[in-house]
Protein backbone atom coordinates (compact mmCIF):
# COMPACT_ATOMS: atom_id res chain seq x y z
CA UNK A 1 -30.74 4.61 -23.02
CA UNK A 2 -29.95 6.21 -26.56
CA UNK A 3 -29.72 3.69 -29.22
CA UNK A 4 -25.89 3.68 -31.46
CA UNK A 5 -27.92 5.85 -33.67
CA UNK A 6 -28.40 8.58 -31.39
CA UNK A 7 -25.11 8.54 -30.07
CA UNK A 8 -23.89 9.31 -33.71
CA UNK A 9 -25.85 11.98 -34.36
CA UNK A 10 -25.06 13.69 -31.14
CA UNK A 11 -28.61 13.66 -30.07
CA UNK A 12 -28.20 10.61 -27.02
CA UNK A 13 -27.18 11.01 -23.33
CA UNK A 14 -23.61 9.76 -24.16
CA UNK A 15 -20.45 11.77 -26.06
CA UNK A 16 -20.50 12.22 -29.44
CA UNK A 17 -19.31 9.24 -32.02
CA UNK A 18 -15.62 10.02 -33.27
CA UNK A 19 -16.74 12.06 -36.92
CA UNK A 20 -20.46 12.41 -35.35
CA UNK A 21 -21.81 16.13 -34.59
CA UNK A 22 -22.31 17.03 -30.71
CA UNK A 23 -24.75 20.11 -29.76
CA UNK A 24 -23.26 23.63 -29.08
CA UNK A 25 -23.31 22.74 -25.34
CA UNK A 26 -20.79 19.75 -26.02
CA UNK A 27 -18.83 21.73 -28.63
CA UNK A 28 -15.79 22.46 -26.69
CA UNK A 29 -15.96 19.19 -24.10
CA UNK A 30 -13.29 16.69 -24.63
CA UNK A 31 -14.24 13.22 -23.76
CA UNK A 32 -11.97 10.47 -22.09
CA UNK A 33 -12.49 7.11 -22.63
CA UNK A 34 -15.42 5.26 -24.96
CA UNK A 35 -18.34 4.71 -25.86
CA UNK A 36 -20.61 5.39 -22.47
CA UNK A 37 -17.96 4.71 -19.73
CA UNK A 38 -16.32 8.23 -21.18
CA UNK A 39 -16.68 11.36 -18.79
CA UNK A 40 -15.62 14.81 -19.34
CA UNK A 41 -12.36 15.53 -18.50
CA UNK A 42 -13.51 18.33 -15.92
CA UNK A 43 -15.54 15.50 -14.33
CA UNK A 44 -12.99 13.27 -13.99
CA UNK A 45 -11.38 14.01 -10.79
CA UNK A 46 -14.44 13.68 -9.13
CA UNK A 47 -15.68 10.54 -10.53
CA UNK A 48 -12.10 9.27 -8.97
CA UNK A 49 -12.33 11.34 -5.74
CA UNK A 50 -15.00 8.23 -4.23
CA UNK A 51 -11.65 6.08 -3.17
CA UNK A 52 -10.52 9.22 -1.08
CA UNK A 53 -13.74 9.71 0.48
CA UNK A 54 -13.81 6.32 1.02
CA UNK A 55 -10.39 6.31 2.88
CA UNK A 56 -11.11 9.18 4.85
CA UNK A 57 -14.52 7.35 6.19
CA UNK A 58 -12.01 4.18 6.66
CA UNK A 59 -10.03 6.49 8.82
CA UNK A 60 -12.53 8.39 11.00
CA UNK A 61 -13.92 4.40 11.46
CA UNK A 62 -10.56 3.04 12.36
CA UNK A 63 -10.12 5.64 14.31
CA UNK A 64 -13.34 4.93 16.48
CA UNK A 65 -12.37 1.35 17.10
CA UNK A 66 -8.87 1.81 17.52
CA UNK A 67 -10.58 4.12 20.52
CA UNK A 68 -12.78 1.54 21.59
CA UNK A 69 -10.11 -1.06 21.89
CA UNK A 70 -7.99 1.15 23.63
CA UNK A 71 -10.62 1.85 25.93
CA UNK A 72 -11.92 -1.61 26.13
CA UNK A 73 -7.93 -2.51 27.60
CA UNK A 74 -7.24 0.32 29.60
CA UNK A 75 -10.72 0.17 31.65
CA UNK A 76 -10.52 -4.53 31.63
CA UNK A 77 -7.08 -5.82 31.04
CA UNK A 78 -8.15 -9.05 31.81
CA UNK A 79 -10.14 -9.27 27.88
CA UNK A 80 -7.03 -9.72 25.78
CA UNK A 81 -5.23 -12.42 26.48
CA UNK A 82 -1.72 -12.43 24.88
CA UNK A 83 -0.14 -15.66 23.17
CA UNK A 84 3.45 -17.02 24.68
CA UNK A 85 6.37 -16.91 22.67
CA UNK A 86 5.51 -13.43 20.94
CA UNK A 87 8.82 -11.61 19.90
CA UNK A 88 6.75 -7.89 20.73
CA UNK A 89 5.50 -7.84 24.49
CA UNK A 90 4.19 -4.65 25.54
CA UNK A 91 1.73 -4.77 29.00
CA UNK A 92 -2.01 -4.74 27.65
CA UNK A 93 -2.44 -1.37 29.50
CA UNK A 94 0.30 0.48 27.41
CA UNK A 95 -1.06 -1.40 23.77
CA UNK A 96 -4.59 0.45 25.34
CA UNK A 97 -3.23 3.46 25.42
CA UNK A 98 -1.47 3.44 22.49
CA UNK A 99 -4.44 2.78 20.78
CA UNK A 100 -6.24 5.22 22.75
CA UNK A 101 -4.44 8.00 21.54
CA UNK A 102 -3.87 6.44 17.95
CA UNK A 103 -7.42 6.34 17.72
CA UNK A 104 -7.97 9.83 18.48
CA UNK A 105 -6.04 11.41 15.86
CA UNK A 106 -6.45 8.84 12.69
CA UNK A 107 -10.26 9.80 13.53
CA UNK A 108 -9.05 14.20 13.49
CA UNK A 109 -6.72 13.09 10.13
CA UNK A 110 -9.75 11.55 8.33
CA UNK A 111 -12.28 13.73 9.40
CA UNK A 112 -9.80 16.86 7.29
CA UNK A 113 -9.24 14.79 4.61
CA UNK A 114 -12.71 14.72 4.20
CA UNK A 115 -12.95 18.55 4.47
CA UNK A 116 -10.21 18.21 1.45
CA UNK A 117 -7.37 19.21 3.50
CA UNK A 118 -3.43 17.89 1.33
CA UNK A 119 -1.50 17.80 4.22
CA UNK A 120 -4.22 15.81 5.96
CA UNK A 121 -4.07 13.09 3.35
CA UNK A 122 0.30 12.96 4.01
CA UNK A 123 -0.65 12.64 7.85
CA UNK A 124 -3.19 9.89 6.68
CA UNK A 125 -0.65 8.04 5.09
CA UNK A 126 1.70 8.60 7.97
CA UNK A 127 -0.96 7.23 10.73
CA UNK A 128 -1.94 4.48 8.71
CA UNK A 129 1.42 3.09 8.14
CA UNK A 130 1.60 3.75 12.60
CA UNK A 131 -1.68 2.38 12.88
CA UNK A 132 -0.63 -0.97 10.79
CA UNK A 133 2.13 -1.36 12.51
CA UNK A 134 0.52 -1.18 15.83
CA UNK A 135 -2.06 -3.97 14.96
CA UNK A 136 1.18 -5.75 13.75
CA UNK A 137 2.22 -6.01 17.12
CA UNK A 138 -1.30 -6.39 18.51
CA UNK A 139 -1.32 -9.75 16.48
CA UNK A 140 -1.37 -11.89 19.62
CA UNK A 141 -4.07 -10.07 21.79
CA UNK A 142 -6.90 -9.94 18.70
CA UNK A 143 -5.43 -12.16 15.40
CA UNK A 144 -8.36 -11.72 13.13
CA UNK A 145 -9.29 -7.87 14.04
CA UNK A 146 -5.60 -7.07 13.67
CA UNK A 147 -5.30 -8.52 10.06
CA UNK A 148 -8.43 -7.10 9.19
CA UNK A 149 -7.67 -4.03 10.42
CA UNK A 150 -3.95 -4.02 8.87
CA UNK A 151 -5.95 -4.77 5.53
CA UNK A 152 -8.07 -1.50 5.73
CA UNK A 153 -4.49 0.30 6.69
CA UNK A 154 -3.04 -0.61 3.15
CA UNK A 155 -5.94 0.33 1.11
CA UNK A 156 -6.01 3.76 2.50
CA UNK A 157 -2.15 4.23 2.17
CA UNK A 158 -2.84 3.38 -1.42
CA UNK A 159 -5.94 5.48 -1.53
CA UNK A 160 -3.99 8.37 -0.47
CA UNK A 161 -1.28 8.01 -2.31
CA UNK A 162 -2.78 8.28 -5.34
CA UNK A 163 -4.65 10.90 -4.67
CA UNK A 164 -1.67 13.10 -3.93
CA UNK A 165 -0.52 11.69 -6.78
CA UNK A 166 -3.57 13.06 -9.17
CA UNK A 167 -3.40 16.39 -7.24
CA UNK A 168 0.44 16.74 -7.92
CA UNK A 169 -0.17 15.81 -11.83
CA UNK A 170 -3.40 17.72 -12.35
């Protein structure tokens, strides 16, 4: 690390000191934030773009289980076993199917976000909300997996959403 000194005099690894002298290279870089959390503005939407690739990998995975438990109730009905007294009854074989299918495309919507597609990241936000309130309903046949799974649902609505959002103001 470059010592306070350093940083000063333009010389260190960090921006330049407010009044301190940067090289020729950092001349004409403006600097957001302080001290050595700052990054260049031109490197800022990438140091924010990790919660977006993060989403879309949340998506292609929810995706594959979504499939899996689809599969898993189409193929043995008999492993979820619903609760009595459940406002939302659906047969086990339709919730697999749903999920089957759900599964399919969140996994195609994440797997263009990744490839930095904008409308994929509106159909992301679309399926998730779908795909929350699917394992909504699911609540009887798998409690935990279905809150757990409505957890990971929100964060990449929110994910997405501000990404379109930085995108729309950038």
């Amino acid at each position: 690390m470059s010592s306070a000194q350093d940083r000063a005099a333009g010389t260190g690894a960090g921006p330049p000191a407010p009044g301190g002298t940067g090289s020729a290279a950092e001349a004409g870089t403006s600097y957001q934030g302080t001290g050595y959390l700052a990054v260049p503005d031109g490197d800022l939407p990438a140091a924010q773009s990790g919660f977006t690739v993060l989403a879309a990998t949340l998506m292609i995975l929810s995706g594959l289980w979504s499939f899996f438990v689809g599969l898993t109730a189409v193929l043995t009905q008999s492993f979820f076993v619903a609760q009595s007294n459940y406002t939302f009854q659906w047969s086990v074989h339709s919730w697999g199917w749903l999920h089957l299918i759900l599964g399919i495309v969140v996994l195609a919507a994440g797997a263009s976000v990744l490839l930095g597609q904008t409308w994929a990241k509106a159909l992301g936000i679309f399926l998730a909300v779908c795909s929350g309130l699917s394992y909504f309903v699911f609540l009887p046949y798998y409690p935990v997996w279905s809150i757990v799974m409505i957890a990971v649902d929100v964060f990449v609505i929110v994910a997405l959403a501000l990404s379109i959002g930085r995108h729309e103001a950038g």
